[in-house]
Protein backbone atom coordinates (compact mmCIF):
# COMPACT_ATOMS: atom_id res chain seq x y z
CA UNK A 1 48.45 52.07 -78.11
CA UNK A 2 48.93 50.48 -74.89
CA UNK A 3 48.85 51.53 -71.88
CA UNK A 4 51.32 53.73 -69.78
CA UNK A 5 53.98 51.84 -67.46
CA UNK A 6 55.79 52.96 -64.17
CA UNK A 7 58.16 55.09 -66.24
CA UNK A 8 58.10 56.94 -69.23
CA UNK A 9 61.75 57.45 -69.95
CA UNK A 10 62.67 58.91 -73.37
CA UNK A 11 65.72 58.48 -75.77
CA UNK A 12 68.10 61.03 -76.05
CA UNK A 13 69.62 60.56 -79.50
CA UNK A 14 68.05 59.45 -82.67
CA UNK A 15 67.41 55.95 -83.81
CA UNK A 16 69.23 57.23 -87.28
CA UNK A 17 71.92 58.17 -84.89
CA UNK A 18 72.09 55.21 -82.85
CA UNK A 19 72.83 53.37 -86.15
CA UNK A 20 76.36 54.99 -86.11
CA UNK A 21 77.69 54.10 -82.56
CA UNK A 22 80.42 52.47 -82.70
CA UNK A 23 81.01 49.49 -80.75
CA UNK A 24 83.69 47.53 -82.24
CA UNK A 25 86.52 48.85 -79.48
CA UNK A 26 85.36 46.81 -76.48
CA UNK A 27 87.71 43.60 -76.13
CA UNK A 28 85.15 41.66 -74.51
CA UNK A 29 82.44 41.84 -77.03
CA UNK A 30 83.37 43.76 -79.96
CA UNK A 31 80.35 44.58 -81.73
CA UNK A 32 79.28 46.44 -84.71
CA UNK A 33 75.38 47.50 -85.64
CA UNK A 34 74.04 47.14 -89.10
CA UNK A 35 71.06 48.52 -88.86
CA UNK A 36 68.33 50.89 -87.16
CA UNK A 37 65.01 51.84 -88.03
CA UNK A 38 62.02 53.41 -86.74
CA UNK A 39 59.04 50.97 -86.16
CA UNK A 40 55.50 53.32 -85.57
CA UNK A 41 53.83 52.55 -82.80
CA UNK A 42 50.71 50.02 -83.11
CA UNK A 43 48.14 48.11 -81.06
CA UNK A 44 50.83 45.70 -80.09
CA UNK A 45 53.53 48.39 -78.90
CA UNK A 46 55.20 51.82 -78.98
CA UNK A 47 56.95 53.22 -81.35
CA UNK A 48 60.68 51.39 -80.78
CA UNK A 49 63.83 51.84 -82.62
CA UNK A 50 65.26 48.23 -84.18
CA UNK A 51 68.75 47.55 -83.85
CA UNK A 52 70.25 44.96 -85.57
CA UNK A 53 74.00 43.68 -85.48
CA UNK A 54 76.57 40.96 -84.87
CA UNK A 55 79.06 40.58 -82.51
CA UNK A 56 82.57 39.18 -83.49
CA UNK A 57 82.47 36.64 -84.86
CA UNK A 58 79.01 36.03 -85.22
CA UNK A 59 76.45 36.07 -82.75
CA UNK A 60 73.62 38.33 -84.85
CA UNK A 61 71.42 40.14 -82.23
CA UNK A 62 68.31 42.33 -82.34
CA UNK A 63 67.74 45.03 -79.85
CA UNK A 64 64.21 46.99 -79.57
CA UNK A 65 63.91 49.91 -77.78
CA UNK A 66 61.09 52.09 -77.08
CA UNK A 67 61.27 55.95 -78.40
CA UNK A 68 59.76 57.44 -75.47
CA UNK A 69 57.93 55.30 -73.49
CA UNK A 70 61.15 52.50 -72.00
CA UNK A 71 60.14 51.32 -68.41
CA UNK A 72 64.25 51.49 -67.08
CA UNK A 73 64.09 47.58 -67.46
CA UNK A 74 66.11 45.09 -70.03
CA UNK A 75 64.49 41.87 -70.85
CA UNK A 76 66.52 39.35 -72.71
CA UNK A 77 65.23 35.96 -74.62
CA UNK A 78 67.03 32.93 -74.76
CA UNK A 79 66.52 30.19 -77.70
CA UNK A 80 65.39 26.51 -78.44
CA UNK A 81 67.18 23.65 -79.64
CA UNK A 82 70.29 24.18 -82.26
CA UNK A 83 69.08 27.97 -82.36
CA UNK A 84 70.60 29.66 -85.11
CA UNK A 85 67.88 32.55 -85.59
CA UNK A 86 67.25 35.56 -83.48
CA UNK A 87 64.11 34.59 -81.54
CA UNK A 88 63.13 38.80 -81.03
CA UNK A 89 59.45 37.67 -81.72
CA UNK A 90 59.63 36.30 -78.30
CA UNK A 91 59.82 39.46 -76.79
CA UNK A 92 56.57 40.58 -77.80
CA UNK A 93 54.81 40.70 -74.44
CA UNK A 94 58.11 42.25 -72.92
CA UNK A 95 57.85 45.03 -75.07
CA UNK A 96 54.52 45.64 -74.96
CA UNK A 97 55.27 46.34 -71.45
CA UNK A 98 57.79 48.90 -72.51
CA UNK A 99 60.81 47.31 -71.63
CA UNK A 100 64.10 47.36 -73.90
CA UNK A 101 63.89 43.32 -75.22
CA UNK A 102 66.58 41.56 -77.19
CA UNK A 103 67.53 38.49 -78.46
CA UNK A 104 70.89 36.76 -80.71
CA UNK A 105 71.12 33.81 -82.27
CA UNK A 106 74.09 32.20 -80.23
CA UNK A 107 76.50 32.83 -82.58
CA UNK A 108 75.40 30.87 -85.95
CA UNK A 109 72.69 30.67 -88.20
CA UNK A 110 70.73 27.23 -88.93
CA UNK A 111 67.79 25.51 -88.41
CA UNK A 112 66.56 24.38 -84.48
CA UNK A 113 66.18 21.49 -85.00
CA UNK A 114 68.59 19.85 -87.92
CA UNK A 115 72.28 19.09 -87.82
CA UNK A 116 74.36 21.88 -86.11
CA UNK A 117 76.86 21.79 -89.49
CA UNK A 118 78.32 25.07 -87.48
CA UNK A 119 79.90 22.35 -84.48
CA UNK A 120 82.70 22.29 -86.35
CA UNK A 121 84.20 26.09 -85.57
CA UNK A 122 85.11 25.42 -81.93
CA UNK A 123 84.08 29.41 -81.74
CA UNK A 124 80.80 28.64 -82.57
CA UNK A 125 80.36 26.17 -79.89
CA UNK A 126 81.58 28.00 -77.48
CA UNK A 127 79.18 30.99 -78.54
CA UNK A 128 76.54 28.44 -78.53
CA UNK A 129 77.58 27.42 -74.55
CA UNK A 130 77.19 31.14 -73.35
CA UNK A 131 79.11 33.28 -74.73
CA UNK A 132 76.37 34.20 -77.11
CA UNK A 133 74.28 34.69 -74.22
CA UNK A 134 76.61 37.05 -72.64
CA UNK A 135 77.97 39.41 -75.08
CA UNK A 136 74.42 39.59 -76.16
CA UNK A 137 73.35 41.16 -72.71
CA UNK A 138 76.80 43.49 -72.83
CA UNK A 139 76.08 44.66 -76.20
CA UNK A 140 72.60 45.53 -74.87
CA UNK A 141 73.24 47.28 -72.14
CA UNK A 142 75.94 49.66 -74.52
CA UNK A 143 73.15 50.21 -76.51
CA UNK A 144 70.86 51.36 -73.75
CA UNK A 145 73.14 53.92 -72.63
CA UNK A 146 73.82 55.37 -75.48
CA UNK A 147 70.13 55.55 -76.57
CA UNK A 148 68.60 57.01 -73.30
CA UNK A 149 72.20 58.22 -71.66
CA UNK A 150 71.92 55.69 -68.59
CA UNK A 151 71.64 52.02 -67.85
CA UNK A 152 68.52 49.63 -66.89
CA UNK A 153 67.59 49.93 -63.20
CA UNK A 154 66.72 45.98 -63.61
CA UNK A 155 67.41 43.61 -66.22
CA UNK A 156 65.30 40.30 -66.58
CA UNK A 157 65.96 36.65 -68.78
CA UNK A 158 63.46 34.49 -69.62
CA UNK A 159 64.13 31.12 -71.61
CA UNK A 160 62.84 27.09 -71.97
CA UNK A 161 65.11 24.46 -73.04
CA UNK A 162 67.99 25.45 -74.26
CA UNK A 163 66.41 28.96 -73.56
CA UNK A 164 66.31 27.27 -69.96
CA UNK A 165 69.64 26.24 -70.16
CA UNK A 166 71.05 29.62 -71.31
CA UNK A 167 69.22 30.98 -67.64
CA UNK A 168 70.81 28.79 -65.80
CA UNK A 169 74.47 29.38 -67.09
CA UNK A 170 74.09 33.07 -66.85
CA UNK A 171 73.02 32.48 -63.24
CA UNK A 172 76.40 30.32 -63.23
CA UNK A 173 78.91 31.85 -64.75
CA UNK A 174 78.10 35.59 -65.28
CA UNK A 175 76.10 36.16 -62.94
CA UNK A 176 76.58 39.89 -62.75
CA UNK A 177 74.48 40.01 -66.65
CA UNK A 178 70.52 39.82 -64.32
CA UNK A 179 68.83 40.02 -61.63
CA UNK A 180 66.39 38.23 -62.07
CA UNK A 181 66.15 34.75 -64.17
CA UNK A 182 62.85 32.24 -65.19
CA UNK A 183 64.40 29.48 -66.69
CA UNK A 184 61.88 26.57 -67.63
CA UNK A 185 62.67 22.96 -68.89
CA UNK A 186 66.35 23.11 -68.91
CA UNK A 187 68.04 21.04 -71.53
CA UNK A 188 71.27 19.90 -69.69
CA UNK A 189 73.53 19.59 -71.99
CA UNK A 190 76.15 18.35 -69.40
CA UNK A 191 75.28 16.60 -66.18
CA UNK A 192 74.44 13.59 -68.69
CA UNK A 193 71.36 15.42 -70.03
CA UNK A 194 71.61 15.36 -73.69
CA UNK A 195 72.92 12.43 -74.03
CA UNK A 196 70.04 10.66 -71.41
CA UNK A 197 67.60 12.03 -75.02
CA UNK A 198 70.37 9.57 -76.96
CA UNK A 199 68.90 6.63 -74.14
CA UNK A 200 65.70 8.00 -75.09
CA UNK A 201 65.90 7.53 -79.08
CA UNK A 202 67.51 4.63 -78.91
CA UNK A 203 64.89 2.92 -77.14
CA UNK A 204 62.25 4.35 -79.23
CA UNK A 205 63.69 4.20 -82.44
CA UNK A 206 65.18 0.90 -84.56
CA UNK A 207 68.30 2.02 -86.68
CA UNK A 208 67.01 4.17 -89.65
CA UNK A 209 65.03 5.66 -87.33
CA UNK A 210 61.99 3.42 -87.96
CA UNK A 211 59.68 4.53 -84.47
CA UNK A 212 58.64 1.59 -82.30
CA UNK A 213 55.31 2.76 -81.24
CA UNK A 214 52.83 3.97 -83.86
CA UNK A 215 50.71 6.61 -82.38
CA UNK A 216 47.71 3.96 -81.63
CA UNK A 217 50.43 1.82 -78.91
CA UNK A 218 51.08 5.54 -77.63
CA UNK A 219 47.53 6.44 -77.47
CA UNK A 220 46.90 3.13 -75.73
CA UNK A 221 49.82 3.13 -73.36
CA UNK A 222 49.54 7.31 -72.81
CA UNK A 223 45.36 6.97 -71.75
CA UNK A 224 46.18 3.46 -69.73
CA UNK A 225 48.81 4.88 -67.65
CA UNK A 226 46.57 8.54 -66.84
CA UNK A 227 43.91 6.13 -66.23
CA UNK A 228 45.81 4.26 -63.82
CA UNK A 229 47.29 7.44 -61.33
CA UNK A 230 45.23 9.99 -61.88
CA UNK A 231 43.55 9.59 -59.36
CA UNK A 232 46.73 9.10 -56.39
CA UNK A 233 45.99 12.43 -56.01
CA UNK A 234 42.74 12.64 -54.51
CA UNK A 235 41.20 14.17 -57.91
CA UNK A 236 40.65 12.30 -61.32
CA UNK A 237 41.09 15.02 -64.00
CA UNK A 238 43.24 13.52 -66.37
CA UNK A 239 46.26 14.77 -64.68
CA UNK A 240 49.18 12.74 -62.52
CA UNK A 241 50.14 15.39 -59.94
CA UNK A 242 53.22 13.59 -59.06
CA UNK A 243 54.47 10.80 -61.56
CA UNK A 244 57.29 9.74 -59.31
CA UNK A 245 54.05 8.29 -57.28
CA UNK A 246 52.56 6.12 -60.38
CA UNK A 247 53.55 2.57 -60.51
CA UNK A 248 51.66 1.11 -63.81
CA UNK A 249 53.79 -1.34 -65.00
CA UNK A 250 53.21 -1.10 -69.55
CA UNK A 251 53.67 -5.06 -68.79
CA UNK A 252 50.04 -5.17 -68.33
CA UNK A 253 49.53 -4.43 -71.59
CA UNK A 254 51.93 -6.86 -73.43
CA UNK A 255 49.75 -8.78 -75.96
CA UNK A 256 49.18 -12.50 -75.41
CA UNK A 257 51.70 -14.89 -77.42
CA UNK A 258 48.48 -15.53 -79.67
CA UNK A 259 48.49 -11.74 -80.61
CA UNK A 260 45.73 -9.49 -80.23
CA UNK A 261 44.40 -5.92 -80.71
CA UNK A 262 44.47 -2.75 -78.09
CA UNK A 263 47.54 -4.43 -76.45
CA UNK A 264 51.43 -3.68 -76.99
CA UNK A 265 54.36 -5.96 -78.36
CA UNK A 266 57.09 -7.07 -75.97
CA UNK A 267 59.73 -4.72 -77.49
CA UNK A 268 57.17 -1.82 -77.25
CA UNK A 269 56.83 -2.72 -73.28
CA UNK A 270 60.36 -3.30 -72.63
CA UNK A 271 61.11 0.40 -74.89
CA UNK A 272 58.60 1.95 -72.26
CA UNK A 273 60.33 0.23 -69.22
CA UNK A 274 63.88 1.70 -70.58
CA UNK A 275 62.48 5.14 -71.59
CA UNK A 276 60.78 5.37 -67.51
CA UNK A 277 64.08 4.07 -66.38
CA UNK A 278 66.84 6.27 -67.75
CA UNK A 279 69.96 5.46 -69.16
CA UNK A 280 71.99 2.90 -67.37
CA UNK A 281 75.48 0.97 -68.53
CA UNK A 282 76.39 -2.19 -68.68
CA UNK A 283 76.58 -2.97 -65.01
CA UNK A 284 73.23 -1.56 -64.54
CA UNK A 285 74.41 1.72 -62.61
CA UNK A 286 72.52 4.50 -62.85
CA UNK A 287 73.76 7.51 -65.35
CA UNK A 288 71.05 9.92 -64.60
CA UNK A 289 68.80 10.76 -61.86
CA UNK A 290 66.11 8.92 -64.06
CA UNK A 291 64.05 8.77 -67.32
CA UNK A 292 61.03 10.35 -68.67
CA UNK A 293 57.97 10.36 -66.08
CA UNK A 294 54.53 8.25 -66.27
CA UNK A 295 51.92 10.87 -68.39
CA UNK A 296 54.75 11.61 -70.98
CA UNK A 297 54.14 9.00 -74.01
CA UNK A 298 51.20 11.02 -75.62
CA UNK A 299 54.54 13.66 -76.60
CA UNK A 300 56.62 10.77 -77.42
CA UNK A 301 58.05 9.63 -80.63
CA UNK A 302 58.36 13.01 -82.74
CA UNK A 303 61.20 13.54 -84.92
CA UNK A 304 63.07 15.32 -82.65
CA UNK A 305 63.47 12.72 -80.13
CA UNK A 306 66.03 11.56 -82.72
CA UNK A 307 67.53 14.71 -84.47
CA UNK A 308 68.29 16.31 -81.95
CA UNK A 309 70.44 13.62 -80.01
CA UNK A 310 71.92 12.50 -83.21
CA UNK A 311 72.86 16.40 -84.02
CA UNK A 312 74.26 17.21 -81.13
CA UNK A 313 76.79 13.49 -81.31
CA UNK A 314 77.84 13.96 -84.61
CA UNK A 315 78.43 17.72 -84.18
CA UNK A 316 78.66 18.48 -80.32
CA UNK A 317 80.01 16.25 -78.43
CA UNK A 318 82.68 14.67 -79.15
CA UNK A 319 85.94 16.83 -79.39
CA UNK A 320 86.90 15.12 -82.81
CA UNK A 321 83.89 15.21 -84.83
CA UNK A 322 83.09 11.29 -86.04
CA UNK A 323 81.35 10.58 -89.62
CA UNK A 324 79.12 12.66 -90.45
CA UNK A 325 76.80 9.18 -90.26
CA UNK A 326 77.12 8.48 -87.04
CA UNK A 327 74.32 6.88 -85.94
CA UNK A 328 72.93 7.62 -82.40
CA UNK A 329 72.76 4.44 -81.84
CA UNK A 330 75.98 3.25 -81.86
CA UNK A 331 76.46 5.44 -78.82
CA UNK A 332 78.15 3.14 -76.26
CA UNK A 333 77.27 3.84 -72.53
CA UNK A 334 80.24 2.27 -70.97
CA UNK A 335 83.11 3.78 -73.37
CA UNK A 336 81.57 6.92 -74.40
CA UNK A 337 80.80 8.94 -71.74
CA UNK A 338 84.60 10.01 -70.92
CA UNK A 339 85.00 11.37 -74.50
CA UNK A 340 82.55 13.41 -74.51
CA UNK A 341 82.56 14.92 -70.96
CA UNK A 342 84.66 17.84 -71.84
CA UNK A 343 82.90 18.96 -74.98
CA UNK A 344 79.14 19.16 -72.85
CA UNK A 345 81.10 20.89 -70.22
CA UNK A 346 80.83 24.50 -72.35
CA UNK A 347 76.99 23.65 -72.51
CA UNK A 348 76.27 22.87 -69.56
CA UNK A 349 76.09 25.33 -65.92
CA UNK A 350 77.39 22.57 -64.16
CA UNK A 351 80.31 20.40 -65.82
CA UNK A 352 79.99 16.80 -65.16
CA UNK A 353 81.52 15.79 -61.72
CA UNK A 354 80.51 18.99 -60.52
CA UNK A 355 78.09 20.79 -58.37
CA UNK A 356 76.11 23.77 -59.40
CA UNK A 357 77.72 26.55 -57.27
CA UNK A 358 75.41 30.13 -57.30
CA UNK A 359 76.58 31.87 -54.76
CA UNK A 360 77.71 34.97 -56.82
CA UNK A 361 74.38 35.23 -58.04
CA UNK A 362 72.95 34.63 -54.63
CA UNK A 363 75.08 37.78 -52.95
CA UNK A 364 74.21 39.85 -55.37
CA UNK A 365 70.71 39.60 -54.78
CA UNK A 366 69.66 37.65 -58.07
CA UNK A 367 66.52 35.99 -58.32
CA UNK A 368 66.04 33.00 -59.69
CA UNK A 369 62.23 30.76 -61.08
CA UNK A 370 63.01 27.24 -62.86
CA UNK A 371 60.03 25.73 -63.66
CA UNK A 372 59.95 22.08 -65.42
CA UNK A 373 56.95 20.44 -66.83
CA UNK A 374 55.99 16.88 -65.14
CA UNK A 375 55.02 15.19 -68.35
CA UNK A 376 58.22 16.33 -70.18
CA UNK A 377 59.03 14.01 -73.03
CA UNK A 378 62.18 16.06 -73.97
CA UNK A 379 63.84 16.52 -71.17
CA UNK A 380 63.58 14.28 -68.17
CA UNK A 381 62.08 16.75 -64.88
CA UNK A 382 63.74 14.89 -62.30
CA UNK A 383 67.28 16.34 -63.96
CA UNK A 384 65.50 19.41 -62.95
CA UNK A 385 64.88 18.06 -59.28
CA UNK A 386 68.22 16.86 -59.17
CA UNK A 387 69.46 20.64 -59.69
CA UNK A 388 67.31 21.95 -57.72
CA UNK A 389 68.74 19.34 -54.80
CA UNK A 390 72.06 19.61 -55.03
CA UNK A 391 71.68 24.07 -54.97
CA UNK A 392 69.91 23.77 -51.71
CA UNK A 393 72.80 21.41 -50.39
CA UNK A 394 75.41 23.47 -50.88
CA UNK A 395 73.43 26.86 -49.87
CA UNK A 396 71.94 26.45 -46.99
CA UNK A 397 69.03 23.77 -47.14
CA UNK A 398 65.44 24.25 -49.34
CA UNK A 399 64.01 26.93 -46.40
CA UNK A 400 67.17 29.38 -47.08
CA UNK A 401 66.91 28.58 -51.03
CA UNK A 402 63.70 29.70 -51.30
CA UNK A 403 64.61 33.00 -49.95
CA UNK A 404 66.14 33.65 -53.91
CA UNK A 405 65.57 30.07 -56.05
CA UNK A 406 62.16 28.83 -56.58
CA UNK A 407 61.54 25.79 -58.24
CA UNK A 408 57.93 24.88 -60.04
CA UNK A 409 56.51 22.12 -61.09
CA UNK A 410 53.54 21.86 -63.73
CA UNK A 411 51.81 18.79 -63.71
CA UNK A 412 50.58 17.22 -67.20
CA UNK A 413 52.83 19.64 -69.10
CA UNK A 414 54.77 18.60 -71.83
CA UNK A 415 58.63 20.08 -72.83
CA UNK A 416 57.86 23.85 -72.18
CA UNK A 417 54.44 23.51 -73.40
CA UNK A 418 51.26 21.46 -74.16
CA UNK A 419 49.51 18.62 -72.53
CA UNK A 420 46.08 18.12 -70.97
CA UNK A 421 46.99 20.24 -68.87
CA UNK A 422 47.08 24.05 -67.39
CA UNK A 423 50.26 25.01 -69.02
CA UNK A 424 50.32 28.64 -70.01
CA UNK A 425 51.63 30.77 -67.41
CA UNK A 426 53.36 34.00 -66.96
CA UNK A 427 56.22 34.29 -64.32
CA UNK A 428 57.47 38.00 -65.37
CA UNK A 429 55.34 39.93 -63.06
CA UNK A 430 56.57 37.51 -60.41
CA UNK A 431 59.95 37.90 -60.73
CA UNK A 432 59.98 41.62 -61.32
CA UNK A 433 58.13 41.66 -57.47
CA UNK A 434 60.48 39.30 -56.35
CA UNK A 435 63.59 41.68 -57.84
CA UNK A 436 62.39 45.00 -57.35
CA UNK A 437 59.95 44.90 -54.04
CA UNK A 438 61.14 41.86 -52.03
CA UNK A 439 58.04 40.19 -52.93
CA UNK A 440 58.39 36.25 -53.52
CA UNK A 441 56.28 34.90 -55.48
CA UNK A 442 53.94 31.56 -53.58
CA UNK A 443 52.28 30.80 -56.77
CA UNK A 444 51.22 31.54 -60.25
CA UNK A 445 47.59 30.28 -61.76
CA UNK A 446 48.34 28.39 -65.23
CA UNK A 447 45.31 27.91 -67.63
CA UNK A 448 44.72 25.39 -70.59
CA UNK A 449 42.63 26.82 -73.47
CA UNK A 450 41.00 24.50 -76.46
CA UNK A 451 41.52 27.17 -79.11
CA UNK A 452 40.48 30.35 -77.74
CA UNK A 453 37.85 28.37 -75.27
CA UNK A 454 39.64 28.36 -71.59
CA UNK A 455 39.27 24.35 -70.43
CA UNK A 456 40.64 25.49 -67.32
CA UNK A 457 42.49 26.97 -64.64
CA UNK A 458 44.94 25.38 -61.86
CA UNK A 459 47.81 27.34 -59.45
CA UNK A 460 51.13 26.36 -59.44
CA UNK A 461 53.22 26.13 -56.13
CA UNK A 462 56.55 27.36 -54.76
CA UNK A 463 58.40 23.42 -54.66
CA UNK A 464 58.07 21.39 -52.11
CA UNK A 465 54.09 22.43 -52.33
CA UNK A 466 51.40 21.07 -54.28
CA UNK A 467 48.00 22.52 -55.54
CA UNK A 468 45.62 20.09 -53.80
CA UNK A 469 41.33 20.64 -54.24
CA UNK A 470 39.00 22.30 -51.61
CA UNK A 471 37.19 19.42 -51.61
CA UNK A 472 34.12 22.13 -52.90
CA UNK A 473 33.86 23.91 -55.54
CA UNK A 474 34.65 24.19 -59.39
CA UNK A 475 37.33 21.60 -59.37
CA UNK A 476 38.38 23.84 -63.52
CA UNK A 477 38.99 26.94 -61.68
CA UNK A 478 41.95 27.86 -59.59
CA UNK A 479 40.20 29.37 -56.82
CA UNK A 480 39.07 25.69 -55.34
CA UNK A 481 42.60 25.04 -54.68
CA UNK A 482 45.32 25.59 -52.15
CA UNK A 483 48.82 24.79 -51.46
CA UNK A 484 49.96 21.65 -49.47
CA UNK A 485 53.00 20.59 -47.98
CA UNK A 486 54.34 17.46 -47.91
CA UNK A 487 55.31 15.67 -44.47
CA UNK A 488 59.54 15.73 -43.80
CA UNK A 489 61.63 12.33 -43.29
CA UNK A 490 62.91 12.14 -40.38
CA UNK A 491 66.43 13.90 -41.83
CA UNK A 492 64.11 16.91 -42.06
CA UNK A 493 64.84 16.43 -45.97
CA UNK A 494 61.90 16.83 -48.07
CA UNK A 495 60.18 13.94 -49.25
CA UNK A 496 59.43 15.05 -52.62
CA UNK A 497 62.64 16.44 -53.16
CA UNK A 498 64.90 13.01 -52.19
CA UNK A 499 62.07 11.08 -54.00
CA UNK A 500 62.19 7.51 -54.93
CA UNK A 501 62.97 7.87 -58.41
CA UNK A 502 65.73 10.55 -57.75
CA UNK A 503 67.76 7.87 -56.18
C-alpha cells in the first residue's frame, strides 16, 4: 500500500452504484458507462473503482478513482500517434499518487501507428482534433461528483506527441478543462507540422519505401556529427547542447568517385542536407521554421517516419480522401499545401495563418510546461521554438510568459524519449507547485539509466537557460551544474529564441 497523500477524501456512493448514473442527458457530451468494478488495492495503488464507457459517438474512456483515499485532484492522459486505444496504463504514477486519472481513445479504435481507416467519418476526425480530449475531461469531472459528491480542487494533463498536441489545444480552445498542462514534443498537425514528417520521408525513403541509409551510413553520420559539436559546449559527453550551434556539413563524408568504405553516397548526403533543412517549395521559400536538428540520425529511418505521414495524407488531410495508394511521395509542395490547410486546422491549436492566442488560459490562472527533445527525429523542436516565440509576442514578451508558460529543452533526447541522453523526467510535482502554491518551477533533474544501472544525471532549465558544468566536480551528476543565461541582441530579444535556424 502506498503511502498517504494531502487528502484522504472518500466516495460517497458505491462503485456498483456508480455503474448506473446516467449520463446520456448532457447535450455537450452525452455519455453512457458500461462498466464499474472494484480493483483491491495493491503495491502499485489503492483500492479504485474502474469506470469504463463511451461518449456519443465513440470516444471509449476509462476513469479510475480511488475508494477512499482520492487526493481532490483529476489527472488526465493524452495519446500517441493515430491513438485509437485508451492509454489508462499511463496513469499509473498519477494514481499511485491518489489522484482520479483517466484516459479515451479520441473517438476510434485502431492501431497508433497504421492507416487511420476511421478518417473517413468526418466525426471521427473531429473527435480525434479535440473533441475527444474534451468531452473526455467533462465526462470525468460528472463522474467525480457523483462518486465523492463534489468536484476536483485541481485538475492536471499530461501528454507527448500527439499527447503533446492534445495539451496544447486544450490550453487553446477549452481552456476552462485544466489548470495546469505538461505538454512534451508536440506533433503539429497544422502550422505545417505533419506534413514537414512527409519532407522528412520523402527524403529518406525511395518510392516503396526502400530507406536510403542502412543503419551503418546512420551510425556513421549519427557518431561523426556528435563527434563534431559536442564539444561547442564547453563539455564533450556525447551530447550537442544546442544543435542550432553545430555546423558539420554530412558533405565531408561523401565517398570519393572511386567508392570506398565508412563514407556516405551523394544521395545519402544530399537526403541529410534536406532532412536538416526542412521542407521548402519550388522557389526555395521556407515552409517551416526548419528540419530535424544535428544529433537526430541515430532515431532516423524507422517505419514510422513513413506510416505515419503517409496515414495521415491518405486519411487526414485532404478534405476528399485520394486513393487509398497514395503515395507520400507524390505530395507536391507548391500545389498541395492549400488543400489541405483546412483539414489540419481541427488538429492543430493554431490553424495555419494563425497565431497561437492563450490568453483565456492565461486569465484564468492556467499553467502551462512544453518540453521538446533536441535530438527529435519525429518532430522537428524548433516547431516547438517557433510556438513558444510567437506566445511570448503576443503576451507580453518571454519575462511576462514565464510568469505561466515554461518552455524546456532536453538535449540528446529523442521524440518524447530515448537518446544518449538524460531523458526521463517528471514535471507533475512541478506543475502541481506551480498551480496550487505559486511556486514556478526553475528546473527539473532528468536521468539516463542503462537498464536499471543510472548512466547519469543532468538538470533541465526554464528556456532561455542552459545547464552549463561547474567546471569541478562529477561532470554524471546534476549537482555540478547550474543554469546560464544567454547574452540579449541588442532588440533585447533572446538569442536562443530568434536563433539562426528559426529564421
Amino acid at each position: 500500500m502506498k503511502a498517504q497523500t494531502d487528502a484522504q477524501l472518500v466516495s460517497t456512493i458505491s462503485c456498483e452504484a456508480l455503474g448506473k448514473v446516467d449520463l446520456t442527458q448532457d447535450q455537450e457530451a452525452p455519455a453512457t458507462i458500461t462498466g464499474a468494478k472494484l480493483v483491491a488495492a495493491s503495491p502499485a495503488a489503492n483500492e479504485y473503482c474502474a469506470v469504463t464507457g463511451y461518449v456519443q459517438p465513440q470516444v471509449q474512456f476509462e476513469i479510475r478513482l480511488p475508494t477512499s483515499s482520492w487526493n481532490g485532484r483529476y489527472f488526465q492522459i493524452g495519446c500517441g500517434g493515430f491513438c485509437g486505444l485508451v492509454n489508462i496504463a499511463g496513469c499509473g504514477d498519477m494514481l499511485a499518487r491518489d489522484f482520479v486519472v483517466a484516459a479515451d481513445n479520441m473517438g476510434h479504435v485502431g492501431d497508433i501507428l497504421k492507416e487511420p481507416l476511421w478518417g473517413s467519418s468526418a466525426d471521427a476526425r473531429r473527435d480525434y482534433g479535440a473533441r475527444g480530449t474534451h468531452v473526455t475531461a467533462l465526462v470525468a469531472k460528472r463522474v467525480i461528483a457523483a462518486f465523492y459528491g463534489k468536484a476536483p480542487a485541481y485538475s492536471y494533463f499530461r501528454g507527448c506527441s500527439t499527447g503533446g498536441r492534445e495539451g496544447l489545444m486544450e490550453a487553446q480552445h477549452h481552456p476552462e478543462d485544466f489548470d495546469g498542462i505538461v505538454s512534451g514534443d508536440p506533433a503539429f498537425a497544422g502550422r505545417l507540422g505533419a506534413i514537414a514528417n512527409v519532407w522528412a520521408a520523402q527524403k529518406l525513403f525511395r518510392r516503396g519505401n526502400v530507406p536510403i541509409f542502412d543503419q551503418a551510413s546512420l551510425t556513421l553520420l549519427h557518431q561523426r556529427t556528435i563527434a563534431a559539436c559536442d564539444a561547442i559546449d564547453g563539455v564533450k559527453d556525447g551530447i550537442i547542447d544546442d544543435p542550432r550551434q553545430c555546423r558539420f556539413d554530412p558533405a565531408s563524408l561523401q565517398c570519393p568517385a572511386t567508392g570506398g568504405s565508412d563514407c556516405l553516397t551523394a544521395e545519402q548526403v544530399a537526403a541529410a542536407k534536406a532532412v536538416y533543412d526542412g521542407p521548402r517549395n519550388s522557389k526555395g521559400q521556407r515552409l517551416y521554421p526548419g528540419g530535424m536538428m544535428p544529433g537526430s540520425e541515430g532515431a532516423w529511418g524507422g517505419a514510422d517516419t513513413w506510416s505515419l505521414p503517409q496515414g495521415s495524407l491518405r486519411y487526414l488531410m485532404f478534405a476528399q480522401n485520394p486513393a487509398r495508394d497514395y503515395d507520400y511521395h507524390d505530395f507536391d509542395w507548391d500545389r498541395d499545401l492549400a488543400k489541405v490547410r483546412d483539414q489540419v486546422a481541427l488538429y492543430d491549436p493554431v490553424a495555419p495563418g494563425s497565431a497561437p492566442d492563450l490568453a483565456a488560459f492565461h486569465a484564468r490562472g492556467g499553467r502551462l510546461i512544453l518540453y521538446h527533445g533536441w535530438s527529435d527525429q519525429g518532430v522537428s523542436p524548433l516547431g516547438s521554438l517557433d510556438y513558444y516565440a510567437q506566445v511570448a509576442a503576443r503576451q507580453g514578451g518571454v519575462t511576462s510568459l514565464r510568469d505561466w508558460f515554461r518552455l524546456f529543452m532536453v538535449p540528446g533526447m529523442f521524440h518524447c524519449r530515448g537518446g544518449n541522453a538524460p531523458n526521463s523526467f517528471d514535471f507533475m510535482p512541478g506543475i502541481v507547485a506551480w498551480v496550487e502554491k505559486g511556486a514556478a518551477p526553475d528546473g527539473v533533474v532528468a536521468s539516463q539509466k542503462d537498464g536499471d544501472t543510472l548512466v547519469r544525471t543532468r538538470p533541465l532549465f526554464a528556456y532561455p537557460a542552459v545547464a552549463r558544468y561547474d567546471g569541478k566536480g562529477d561532470v554524471n551528476t546534476a549537482a555540478s551544474w547550474h543554469a546560464a543565461m544567454p547574452a540579449s541582441t541588442p532588440d533585447g530579444r533572446i538569442d536562443w529564441l530568434w536563433g539562426p535556424a528559426a529564421k
